[in-house]
Protein backbone atom coordinates (compact mmCIF):
# COMPACT_ATOMS: atom_id res chain seq x y z
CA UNK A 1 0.00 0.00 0.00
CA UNK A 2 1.74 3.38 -1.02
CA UNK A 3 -0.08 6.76 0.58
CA UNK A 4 0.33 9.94 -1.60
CA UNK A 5 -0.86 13.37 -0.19
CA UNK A 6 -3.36 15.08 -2.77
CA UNK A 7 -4.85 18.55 -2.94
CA UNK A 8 -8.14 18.72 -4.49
CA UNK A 9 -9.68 21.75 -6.23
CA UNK A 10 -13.42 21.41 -7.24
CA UNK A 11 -15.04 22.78 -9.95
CA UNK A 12 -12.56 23.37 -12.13
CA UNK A 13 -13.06 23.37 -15.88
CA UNK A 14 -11.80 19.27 -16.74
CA UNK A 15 -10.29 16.78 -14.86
CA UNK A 16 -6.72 16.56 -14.47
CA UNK A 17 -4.10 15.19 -12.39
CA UNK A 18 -0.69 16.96 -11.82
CA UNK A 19 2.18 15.42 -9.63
CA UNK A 20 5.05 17.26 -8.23
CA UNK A 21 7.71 15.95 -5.69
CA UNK A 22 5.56 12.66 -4.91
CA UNK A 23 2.19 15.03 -4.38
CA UNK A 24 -1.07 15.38 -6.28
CA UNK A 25 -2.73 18.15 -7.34
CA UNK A 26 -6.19 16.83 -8.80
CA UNK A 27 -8.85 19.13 -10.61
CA UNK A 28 -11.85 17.65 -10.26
CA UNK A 29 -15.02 19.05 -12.08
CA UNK A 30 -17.12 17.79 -9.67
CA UNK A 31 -18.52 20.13 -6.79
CA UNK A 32 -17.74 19.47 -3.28
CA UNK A 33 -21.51 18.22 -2.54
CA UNK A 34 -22.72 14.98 -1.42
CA UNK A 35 -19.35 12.86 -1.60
CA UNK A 36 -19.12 13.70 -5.57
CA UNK A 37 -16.09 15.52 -5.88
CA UNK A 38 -14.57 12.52 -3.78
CA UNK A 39 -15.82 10.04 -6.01
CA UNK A 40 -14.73 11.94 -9.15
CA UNK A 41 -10.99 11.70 -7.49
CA UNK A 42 -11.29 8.14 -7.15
CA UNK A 43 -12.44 7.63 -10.57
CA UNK A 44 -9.58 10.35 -11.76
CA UNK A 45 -6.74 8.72 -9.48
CA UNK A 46 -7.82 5.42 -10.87
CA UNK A 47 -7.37 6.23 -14.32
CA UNK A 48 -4.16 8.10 -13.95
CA UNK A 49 -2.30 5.55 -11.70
CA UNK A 50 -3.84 2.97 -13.93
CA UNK A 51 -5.37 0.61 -10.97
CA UNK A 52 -8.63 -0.55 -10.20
CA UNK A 53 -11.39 2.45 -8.35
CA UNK A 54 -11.52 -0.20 -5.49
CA UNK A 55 -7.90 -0.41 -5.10
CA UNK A 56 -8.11 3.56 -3.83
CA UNK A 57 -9.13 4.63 -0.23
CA UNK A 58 -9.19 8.39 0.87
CA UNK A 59 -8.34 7.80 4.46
CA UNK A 60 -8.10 11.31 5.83
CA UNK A 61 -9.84 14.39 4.68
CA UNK A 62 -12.99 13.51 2.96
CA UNK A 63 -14.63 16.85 3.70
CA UNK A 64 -11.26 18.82 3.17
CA UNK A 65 -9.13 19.83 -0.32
CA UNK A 66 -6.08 17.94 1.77
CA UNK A 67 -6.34 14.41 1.46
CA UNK A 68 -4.65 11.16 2.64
C-alpha cells in the first residue's frame, strides 16, 4: 500500500491530475456536494495511476481539499 498526499480543487473546468515531488494536485469538475467531488478523485486517481477504483481509499480528509 503506497499513501500519496493530494490537494483537491473542485469545480474546475476538466479533470486533471498533476504530480510534483511525490504530491497530487487533482482538478476535479465535480462540486464538493454529497461525496461527488470525492468520487470523481477516485475515478480520476484510478485512471491516472492505472489501478482498479476499489484499489483507492481516501483515508483522511474527505470533507477537506487535503487528502490522505
Amino acid at each position: 500500500m503506497k499513501i500519496i498526499h493530494i490537494k483537491v480543487i473542485p469545480n474546475a473546468k476538466k479533470n486533471e491530475v498533476l504530480e510534483k515531488d511525490e504530491k497530487f494536485r487533482v482538478y476535479i469538475n465535480a462540486p464538493a456536494v454529497d461525496g461527488k467531488a470525492n468520487k470523481a478523485i477516485i475515478k480520476v486517481l484510478a485512471e491516472f495511476l492505472k489501478i482498479k477504483k476499489n484499489d483507492i481509499k481516501i483515508i483522511k480528509g474527505e470533507k477537506s481539499r487535503e487528502k490522505i
